[in-house]
PDB file of N, CA and C in Angstrom:
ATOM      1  N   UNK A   1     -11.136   0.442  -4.197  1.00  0.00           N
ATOM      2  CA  UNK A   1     -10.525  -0.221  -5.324  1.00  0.00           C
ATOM      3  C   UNK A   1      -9.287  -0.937  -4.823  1.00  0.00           C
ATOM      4  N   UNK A   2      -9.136  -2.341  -5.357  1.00  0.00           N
ATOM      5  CA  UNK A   2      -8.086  -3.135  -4.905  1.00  0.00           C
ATOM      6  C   UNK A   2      -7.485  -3.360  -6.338  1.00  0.00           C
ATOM      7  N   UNK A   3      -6.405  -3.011  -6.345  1.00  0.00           N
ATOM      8  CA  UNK A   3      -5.370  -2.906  -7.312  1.00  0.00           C
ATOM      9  C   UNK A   3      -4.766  -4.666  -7.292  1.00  0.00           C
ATOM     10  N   UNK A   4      -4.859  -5.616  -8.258  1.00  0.00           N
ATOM     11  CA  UNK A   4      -4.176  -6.684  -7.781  1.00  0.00           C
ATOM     12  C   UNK A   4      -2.715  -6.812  -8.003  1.00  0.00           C
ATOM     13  N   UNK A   5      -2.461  -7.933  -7.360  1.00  0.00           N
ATOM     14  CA  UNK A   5      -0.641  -8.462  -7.714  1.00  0.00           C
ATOM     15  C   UNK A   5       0.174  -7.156  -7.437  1.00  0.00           C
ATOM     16  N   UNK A   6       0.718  -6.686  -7.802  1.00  0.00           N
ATOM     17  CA  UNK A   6       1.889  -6.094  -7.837  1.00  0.00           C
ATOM     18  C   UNK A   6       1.906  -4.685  -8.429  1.00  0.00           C
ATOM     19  N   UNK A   7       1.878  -3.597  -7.890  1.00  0.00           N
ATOM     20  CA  UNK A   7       1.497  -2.397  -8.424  1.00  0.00           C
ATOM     21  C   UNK A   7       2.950  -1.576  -9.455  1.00  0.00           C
ATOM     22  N   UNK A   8       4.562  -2.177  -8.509  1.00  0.00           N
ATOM     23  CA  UNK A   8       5.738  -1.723  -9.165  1.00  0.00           C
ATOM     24  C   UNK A   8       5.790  -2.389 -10.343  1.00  0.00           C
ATOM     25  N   UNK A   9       5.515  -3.275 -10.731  1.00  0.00           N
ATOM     26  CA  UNK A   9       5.401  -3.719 -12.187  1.00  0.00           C
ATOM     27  C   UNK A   9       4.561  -3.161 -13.241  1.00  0.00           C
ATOM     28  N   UNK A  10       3.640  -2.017 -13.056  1.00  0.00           N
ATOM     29  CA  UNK A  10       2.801  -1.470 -13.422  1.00  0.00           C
ATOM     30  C   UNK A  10       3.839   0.335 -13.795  1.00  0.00           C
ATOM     31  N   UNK A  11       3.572   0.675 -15.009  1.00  0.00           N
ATOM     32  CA  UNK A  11       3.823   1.172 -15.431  1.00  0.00           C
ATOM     33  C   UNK A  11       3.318   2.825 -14.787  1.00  0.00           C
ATOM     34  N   UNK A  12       4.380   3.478 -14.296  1.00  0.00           N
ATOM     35  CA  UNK A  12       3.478   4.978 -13.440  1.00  0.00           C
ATOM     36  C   UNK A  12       2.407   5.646 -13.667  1.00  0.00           C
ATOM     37  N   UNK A  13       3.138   6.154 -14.812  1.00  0.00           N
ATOM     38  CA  UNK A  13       1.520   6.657 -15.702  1.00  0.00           C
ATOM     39  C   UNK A  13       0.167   6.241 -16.148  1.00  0.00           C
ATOM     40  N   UNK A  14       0.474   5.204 -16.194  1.00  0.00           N
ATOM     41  CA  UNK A  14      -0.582   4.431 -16.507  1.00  0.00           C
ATOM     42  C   UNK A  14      -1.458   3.810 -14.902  1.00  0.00           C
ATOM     43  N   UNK A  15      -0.707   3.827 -13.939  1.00  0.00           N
ATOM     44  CA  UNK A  15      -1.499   3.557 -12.299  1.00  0.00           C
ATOM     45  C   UNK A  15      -1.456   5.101 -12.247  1.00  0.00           C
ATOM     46  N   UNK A  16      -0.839   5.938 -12.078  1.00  0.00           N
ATOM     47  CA  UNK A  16      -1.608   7.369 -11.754  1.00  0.00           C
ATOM     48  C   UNK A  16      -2.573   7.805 -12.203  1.00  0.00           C
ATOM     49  N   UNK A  17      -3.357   7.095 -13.573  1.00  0.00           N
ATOM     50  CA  UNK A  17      -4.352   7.933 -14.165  1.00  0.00           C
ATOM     51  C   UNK A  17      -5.006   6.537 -14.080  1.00  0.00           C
ATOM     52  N   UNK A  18      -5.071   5.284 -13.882  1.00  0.00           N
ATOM     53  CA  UNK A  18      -6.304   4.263 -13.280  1.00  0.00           C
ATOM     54  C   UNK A  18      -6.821   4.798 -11.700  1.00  0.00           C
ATOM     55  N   UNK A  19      -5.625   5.333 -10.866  1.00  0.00           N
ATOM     56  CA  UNK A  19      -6.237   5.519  -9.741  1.00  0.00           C
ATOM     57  C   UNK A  19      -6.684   7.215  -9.411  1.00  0.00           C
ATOM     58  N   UNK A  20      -6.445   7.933 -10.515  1.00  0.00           N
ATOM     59  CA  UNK A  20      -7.662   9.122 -10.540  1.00  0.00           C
ATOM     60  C   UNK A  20      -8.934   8.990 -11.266  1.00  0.00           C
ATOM     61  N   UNK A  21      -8.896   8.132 -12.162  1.00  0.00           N
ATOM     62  CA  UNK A  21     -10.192   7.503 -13.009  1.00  0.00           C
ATOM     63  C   UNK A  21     -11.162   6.654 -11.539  1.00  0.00           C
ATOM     64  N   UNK A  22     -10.949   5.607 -11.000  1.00  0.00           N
ATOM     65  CA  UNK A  22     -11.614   4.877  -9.536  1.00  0.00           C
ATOM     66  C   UNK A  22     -11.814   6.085  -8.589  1.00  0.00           C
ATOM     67  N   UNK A  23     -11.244   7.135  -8.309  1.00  0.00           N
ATOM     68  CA  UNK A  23     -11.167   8.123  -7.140  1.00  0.00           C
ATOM     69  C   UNK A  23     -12.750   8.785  -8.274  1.00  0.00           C
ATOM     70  N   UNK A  24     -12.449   9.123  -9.258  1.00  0.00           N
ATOM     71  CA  UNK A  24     -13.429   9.902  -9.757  1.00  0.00           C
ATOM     72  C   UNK A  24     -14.844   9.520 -10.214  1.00  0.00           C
ATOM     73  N   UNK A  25     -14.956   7.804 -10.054  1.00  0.00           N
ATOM     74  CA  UNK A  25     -15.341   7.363 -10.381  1.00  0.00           C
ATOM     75  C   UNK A  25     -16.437   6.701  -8.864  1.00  0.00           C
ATOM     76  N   UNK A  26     -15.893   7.433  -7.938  1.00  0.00           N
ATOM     77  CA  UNK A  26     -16.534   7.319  -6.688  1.00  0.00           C
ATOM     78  C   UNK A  26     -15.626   6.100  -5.704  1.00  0.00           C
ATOM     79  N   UNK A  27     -14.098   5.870  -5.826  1.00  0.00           N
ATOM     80  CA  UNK A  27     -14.165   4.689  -4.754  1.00  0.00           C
ATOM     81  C   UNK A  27     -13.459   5.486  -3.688  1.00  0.00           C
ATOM     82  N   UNK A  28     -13.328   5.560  -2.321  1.00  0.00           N
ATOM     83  CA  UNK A  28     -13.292   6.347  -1.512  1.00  0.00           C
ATOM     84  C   UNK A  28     -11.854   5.662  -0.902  1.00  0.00           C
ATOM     85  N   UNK A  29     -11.391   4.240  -1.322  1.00  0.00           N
ATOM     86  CA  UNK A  29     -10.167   3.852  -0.816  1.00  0.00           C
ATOM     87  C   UNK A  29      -9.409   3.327  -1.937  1.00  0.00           C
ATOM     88  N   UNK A  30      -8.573   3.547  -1.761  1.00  0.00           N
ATOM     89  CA  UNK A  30      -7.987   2.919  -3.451  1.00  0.00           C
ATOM     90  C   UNK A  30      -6.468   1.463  -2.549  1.00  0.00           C
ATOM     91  N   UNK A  31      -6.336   0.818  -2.571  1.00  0.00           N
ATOM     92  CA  UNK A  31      -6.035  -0.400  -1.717  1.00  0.00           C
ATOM     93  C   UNK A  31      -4.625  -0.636  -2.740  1.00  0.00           C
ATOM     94  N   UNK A  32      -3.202  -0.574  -2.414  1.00  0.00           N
ATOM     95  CA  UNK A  32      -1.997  -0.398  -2.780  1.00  0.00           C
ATOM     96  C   UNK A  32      -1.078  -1.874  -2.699  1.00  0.00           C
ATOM     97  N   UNK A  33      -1.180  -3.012  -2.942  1.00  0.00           N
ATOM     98  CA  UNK A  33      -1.045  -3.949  -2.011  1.00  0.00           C
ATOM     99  C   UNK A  33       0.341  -3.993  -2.561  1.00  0.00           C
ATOM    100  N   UNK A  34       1.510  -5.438  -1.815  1.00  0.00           N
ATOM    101  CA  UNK A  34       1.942  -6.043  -2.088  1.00  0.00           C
ATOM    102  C   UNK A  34       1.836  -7.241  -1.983  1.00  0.00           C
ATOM    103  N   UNK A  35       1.605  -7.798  -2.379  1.00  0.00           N
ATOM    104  CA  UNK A  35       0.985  -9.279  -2.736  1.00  0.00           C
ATOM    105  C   UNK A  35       1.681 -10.463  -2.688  1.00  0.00           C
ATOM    106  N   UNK A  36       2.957 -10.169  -3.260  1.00  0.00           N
ATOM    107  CA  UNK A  36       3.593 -11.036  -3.601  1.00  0.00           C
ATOM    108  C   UNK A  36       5.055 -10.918  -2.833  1.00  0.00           C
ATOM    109  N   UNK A  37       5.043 -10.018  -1.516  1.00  0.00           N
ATOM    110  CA  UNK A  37       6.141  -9.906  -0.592  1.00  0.00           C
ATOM    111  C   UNK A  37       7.567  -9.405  -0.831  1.00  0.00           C
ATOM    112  N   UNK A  38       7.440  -8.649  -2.078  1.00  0.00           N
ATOM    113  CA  UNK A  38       9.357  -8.732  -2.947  1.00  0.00           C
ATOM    114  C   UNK A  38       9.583  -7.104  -2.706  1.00  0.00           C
ATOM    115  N   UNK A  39       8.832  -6.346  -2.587  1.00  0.00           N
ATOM    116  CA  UNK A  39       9.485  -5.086  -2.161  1.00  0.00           C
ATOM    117  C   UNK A  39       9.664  -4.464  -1.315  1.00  0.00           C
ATOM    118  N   UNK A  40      10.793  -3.803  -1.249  1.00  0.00           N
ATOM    119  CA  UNK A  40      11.482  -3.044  -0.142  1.00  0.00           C
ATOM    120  C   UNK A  40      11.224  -1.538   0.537  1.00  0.00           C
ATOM    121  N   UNK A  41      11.482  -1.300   1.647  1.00  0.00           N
ATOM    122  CA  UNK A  41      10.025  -0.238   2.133  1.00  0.00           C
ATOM    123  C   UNK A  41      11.134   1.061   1.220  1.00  0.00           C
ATOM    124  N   UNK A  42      11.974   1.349   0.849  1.00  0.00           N
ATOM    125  CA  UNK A  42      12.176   2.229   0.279  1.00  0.00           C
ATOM    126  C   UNK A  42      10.930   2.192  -1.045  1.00  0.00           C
ATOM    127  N   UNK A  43      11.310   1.283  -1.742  1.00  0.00           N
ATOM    128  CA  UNK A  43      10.727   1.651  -3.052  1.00  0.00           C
ATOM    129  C   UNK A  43       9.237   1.312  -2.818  1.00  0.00           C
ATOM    130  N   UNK A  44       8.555   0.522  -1.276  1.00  0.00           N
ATOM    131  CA  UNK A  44       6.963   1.017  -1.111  1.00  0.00           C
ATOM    132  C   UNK A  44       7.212   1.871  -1.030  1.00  0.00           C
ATOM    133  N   UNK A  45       7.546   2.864  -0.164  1.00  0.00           N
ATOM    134  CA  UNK A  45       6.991   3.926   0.393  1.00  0.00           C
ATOM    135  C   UNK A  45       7.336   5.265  -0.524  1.00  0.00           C
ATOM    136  N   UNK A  46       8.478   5.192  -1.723  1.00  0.00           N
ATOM    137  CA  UNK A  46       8.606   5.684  -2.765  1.00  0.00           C
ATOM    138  C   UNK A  46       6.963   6.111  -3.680  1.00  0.00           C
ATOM    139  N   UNK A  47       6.564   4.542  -3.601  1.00  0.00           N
ATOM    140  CA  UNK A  47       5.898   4.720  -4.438  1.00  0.00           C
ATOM    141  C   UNK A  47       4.023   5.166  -3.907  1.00  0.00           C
ATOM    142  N   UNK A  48       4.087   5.089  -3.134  1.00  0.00           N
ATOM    143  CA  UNK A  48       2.949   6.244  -2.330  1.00  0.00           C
ATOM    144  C   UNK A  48       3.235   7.461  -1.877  1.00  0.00           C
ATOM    145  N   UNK A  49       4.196   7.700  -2.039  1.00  0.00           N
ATOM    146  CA  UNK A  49       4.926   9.017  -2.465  1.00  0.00           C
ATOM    147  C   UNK A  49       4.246   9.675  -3.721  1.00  0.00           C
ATOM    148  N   UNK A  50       4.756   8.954  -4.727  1.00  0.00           N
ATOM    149  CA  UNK A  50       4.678   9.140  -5.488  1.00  0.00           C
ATOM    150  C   UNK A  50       2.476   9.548  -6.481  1.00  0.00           C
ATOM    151  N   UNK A  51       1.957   8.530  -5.930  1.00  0.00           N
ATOM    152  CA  UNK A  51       1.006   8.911  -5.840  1.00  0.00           C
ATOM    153  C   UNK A  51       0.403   9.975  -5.714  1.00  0.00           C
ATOM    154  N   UNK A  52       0.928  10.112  -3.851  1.00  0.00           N
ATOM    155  CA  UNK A  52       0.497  11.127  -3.380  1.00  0.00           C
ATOM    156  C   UNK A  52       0.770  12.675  -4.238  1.00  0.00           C
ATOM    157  N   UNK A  53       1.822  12.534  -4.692  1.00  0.00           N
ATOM    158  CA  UNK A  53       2.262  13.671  -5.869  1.00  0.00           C
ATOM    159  C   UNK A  53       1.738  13.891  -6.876  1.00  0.00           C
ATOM    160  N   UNK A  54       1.128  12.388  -7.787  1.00  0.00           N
ATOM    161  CA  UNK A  54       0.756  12.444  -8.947  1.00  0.00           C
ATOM    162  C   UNK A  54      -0.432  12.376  -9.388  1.00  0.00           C
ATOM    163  N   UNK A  55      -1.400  12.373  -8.640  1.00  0.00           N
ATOM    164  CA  UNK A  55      -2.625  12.061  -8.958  1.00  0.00           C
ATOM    165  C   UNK A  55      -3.430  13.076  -8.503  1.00  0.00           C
ATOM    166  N   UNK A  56      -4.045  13.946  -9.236  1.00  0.00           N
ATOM    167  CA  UNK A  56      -4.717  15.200  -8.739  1.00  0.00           C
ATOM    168  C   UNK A  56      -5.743  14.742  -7.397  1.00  0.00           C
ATOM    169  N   UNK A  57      -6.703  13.881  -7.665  1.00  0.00           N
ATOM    170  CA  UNK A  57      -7.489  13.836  -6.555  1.00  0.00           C
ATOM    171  C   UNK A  57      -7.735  12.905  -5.533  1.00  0.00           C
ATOM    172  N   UNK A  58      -6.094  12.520  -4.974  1.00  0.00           N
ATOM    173  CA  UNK A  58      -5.834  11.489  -3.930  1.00  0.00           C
ATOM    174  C   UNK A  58      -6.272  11.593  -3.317  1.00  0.00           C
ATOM    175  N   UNK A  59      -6.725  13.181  -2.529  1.00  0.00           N
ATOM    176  CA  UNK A  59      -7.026  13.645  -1.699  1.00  0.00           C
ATOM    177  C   UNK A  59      -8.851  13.477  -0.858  1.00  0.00           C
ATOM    178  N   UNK A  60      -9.112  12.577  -2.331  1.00  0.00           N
ATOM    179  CA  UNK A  60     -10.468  12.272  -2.116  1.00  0.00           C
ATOM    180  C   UNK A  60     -10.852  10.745  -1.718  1.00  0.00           C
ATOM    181  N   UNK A  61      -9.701  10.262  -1.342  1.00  0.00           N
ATOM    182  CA  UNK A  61      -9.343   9.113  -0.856  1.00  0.00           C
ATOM    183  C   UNK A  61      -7.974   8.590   0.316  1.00  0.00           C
ATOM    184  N   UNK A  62      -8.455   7.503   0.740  1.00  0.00           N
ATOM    185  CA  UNK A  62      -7.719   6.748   1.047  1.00  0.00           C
ATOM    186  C   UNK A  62      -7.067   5.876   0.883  1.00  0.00           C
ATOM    187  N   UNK A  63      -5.600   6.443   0.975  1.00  0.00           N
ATOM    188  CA  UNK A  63      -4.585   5.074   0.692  1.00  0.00           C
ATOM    189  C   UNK A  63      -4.274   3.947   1.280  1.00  0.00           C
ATOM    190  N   UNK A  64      -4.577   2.797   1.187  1.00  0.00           N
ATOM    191  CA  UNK A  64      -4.636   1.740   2.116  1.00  0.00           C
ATOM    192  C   UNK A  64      -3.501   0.745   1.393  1.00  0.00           C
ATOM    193  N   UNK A  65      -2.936  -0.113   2.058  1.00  0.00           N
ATOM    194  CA  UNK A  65      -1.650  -1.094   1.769  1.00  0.00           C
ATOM    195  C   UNK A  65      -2.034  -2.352   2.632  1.00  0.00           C
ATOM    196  N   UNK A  66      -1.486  -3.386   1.844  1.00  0.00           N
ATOM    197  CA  UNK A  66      -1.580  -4.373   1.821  1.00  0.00           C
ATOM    198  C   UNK A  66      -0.467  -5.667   1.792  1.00  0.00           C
ATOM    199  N   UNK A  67       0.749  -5.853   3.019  1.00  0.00           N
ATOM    200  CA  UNK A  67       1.691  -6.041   2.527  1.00  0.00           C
ATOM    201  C   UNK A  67       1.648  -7.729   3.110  1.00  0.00           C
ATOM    202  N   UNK A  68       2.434  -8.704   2.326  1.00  0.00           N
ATOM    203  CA  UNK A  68       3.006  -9.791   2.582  1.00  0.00           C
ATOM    204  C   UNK A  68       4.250  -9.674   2.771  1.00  0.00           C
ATOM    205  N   UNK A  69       4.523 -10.890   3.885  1.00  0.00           N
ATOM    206  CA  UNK A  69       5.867 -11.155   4.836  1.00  0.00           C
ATOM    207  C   UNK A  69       6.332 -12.098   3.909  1.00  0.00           C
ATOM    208  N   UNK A  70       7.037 -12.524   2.549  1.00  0.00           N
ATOM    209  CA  UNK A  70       7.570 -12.991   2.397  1.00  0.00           C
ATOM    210  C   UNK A  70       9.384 -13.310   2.152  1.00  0.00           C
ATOM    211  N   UNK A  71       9.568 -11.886   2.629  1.00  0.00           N
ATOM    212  CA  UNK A  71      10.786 -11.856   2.711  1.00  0.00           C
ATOM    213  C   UNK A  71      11.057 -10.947   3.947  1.00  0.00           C
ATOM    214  N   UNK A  72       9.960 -11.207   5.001  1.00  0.00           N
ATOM    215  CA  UNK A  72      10.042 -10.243   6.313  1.00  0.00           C
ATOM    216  C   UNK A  72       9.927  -8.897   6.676  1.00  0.00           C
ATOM    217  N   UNK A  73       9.319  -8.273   5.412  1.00  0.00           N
ATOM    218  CA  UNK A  73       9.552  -6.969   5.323  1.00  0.00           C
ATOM    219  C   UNK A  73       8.127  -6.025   5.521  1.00  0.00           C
ATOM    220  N   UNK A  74       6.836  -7.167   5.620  1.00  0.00           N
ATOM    221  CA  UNK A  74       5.440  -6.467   6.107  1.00  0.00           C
ATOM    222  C   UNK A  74       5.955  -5.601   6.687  1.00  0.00           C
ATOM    223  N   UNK A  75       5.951  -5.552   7.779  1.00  0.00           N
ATOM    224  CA  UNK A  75       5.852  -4.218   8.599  1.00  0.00           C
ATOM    225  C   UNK A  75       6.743  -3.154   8.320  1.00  0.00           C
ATOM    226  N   UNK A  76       8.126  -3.444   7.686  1.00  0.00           N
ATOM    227  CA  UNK A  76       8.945  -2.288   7.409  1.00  0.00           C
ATOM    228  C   UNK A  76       8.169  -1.390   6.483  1.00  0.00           C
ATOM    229  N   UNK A  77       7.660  -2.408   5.231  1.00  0.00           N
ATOM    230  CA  UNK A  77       7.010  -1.510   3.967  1.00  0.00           C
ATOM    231  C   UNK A  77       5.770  -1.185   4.178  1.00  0.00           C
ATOM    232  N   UNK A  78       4.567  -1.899   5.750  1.00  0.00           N
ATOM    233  CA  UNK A  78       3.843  -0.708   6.251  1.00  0.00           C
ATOM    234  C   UNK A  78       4.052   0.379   6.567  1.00  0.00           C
ATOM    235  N   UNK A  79       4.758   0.386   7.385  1.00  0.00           N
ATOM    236  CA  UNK A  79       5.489   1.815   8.072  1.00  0.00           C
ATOM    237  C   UNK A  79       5.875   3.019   7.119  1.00  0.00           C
ATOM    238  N   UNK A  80       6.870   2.194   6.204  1.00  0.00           N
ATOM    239  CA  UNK A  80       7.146   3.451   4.827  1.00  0.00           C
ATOM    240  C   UNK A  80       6.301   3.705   4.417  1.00  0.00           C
ATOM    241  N   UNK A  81       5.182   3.088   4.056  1.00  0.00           N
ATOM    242  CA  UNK A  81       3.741   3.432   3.166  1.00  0.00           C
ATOM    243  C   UNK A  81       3.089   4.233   4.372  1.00  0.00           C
ATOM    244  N   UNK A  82       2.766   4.437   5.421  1.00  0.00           N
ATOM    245  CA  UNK A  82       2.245   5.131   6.593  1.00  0.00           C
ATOM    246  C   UNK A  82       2.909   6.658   6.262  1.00  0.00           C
ATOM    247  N   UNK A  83       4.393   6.268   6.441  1.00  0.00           N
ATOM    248  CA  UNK A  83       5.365   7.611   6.941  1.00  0.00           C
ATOM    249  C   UNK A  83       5.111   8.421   5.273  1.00  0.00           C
ATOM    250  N   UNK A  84       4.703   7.925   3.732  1.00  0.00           N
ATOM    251  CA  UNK A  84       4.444   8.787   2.724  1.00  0.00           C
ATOM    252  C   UNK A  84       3.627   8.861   2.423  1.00  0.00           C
ATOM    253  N   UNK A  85       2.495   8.327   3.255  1.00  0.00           N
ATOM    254  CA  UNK A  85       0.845   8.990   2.941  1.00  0.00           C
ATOM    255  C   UNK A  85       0.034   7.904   3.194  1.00  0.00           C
ATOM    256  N   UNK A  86       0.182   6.506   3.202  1.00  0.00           N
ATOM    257  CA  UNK A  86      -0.879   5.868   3.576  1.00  0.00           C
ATOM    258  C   UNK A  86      -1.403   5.959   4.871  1.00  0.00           C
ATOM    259  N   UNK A  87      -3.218   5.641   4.600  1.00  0.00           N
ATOM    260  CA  UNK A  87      -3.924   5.949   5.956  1.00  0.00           C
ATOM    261  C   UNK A  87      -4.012   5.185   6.087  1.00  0.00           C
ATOM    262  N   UNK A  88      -4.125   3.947   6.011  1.00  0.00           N
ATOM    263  CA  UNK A  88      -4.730   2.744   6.302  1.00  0.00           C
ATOM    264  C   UNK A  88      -3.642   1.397   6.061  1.00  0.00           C
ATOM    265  N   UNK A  89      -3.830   0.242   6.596  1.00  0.00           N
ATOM    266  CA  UNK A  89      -2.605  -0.812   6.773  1.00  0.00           C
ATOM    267  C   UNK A  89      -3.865  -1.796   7.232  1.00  0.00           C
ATOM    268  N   UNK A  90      -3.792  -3.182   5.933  1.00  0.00           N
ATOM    269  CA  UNK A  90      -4.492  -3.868   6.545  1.00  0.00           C
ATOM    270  C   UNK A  90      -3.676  -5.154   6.952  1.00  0.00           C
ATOM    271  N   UNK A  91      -3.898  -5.867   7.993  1.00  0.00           N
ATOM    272  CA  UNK A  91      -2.754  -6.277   8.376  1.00  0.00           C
ATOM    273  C   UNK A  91      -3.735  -7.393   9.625  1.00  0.00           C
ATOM    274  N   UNK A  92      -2.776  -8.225  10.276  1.00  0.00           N
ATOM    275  CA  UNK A  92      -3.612  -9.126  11.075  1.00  0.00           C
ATOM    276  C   UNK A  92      -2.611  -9.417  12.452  1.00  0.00           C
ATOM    277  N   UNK A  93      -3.916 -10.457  13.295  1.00  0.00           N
ATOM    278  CA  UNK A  93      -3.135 -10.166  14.528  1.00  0.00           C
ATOM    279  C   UNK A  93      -2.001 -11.553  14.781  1.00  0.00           C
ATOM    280  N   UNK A  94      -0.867 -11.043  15.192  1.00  0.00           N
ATOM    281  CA  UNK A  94       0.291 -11.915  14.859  1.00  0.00           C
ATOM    282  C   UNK A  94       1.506 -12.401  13.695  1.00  0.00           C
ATOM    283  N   UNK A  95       0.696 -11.186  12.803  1.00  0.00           N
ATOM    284  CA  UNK A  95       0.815 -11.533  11.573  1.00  0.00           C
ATOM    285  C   UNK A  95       0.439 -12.587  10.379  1.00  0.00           C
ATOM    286  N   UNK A  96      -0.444 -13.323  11.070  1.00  0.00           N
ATOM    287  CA  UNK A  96      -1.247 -14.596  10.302  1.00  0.00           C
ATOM    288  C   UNK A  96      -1.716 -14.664   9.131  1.00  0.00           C
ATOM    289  N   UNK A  97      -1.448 -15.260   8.065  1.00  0.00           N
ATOM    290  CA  UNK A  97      -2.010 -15.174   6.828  1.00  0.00           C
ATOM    291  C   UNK A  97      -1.357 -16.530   5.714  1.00  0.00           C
ATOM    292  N   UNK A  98      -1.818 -15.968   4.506  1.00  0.00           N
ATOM    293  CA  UNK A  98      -1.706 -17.146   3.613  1.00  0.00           C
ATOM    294  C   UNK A  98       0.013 -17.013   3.471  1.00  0.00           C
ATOM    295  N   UNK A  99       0.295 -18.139   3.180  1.00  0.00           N
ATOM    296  CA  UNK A  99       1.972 -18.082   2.834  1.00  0.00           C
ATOM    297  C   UNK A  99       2.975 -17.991   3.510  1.00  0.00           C
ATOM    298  N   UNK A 100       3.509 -16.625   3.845  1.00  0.00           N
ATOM    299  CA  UNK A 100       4.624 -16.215   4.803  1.00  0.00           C
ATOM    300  C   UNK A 100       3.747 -15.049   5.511  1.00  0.00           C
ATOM    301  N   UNK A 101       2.470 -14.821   5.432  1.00  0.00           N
ATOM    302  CA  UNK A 101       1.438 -13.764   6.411  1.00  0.00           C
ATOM    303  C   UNK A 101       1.901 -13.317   6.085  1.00  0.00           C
ATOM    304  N   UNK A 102       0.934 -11.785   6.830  1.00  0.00           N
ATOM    305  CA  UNK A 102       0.704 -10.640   6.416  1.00  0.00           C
ATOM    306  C   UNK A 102       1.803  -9.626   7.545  1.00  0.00           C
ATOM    307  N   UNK A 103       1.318  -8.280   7.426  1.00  0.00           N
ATOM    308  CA  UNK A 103       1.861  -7.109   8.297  1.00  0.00           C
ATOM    309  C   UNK A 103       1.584  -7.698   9.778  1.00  0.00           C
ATOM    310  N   UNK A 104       2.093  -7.865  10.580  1.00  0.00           N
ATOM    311  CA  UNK A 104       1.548  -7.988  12.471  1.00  0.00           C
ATOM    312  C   UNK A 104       0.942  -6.766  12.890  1.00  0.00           C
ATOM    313  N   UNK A 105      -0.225  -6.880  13.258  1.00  0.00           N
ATOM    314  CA  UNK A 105      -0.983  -5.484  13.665  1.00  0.00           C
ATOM    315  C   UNK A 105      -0.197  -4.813  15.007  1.00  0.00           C
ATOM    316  N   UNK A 106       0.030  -5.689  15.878  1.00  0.00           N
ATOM    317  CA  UNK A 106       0.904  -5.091  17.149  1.00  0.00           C
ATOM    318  C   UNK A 106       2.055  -4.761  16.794  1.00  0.00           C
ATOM    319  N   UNK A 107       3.091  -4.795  15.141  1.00  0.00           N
ATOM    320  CA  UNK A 107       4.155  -4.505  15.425  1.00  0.00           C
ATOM    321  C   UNK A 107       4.223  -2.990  14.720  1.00  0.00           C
ATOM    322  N   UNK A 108       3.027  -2.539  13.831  1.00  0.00           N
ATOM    323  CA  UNK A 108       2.524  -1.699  13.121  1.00  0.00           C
ATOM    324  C   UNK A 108       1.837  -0.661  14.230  1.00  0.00           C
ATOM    325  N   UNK A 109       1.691  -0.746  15.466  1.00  0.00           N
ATOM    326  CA  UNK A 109       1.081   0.005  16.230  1.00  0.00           C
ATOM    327  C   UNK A 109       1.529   0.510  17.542  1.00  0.00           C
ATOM    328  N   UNK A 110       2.580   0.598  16.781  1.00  0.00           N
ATOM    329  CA  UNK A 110       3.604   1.179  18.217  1.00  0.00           C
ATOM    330  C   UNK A 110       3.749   2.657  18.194  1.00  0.00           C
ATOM    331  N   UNK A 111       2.808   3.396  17.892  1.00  0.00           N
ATOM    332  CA  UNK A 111       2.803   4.832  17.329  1.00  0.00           C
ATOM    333  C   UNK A 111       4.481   5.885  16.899  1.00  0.00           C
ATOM    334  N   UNK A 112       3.980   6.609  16.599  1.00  0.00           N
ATOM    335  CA  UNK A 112       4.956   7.165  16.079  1.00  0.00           C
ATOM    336  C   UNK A 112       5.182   9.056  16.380  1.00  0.00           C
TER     337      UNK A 112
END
């Protein structure tokens, strides 16, 4: 499940119980994006946090993120989304993408 646009504009309660309804509903990745490049890896990675807390059966999935560089911050707000539960980072090589691109896969893979 790909969540579009902007997930912090979305009301908590109301994304904690769409993304246990899709988990239960059989989707095995539930896809977290930022889309639109404006948030900061505190309040990503807050908010897969937060997930990870609130949704009884996260556990039956994967959290995957989706971030745009439009204010340079792909890879920071991969990393936060990594370091509070996301498994997955989709992201490209060089960072290439529509607009201001995406996450850089080499700068996301410097292990940890």
């Amino acid at each position: 499940m790909n969540f579009p646009g902007r997930c912090f504009r979305t009301e908590k309660i109301f994304l904690y119980k769409v993304v246990e309804a899709v988990i239960a509903a059989g989707a095995t990745t539930v896809n977290i994006p930022d889309t639109v490049g404006y948030s900061e890896p505190q309040e990503y990675g807050d908010l897969i946090r937060s997930l990870k807390n609130n949704v009884p059966n996260i556990g039956r999935a994967i959290i995957s993120v989706h971030c745009h560089n439009d204010l340079g911050l792909a890879t920071a707000n991969s990393l936060s989304a990594v370091r509070n539960g996301a498994r997955q980072v989709e992201c490209t090589i060089n960072g290439l993408g529509e607009r201001a691109g995406n996450a850089a896969m080499e700068e996301n893979c410097h292990g940890d």
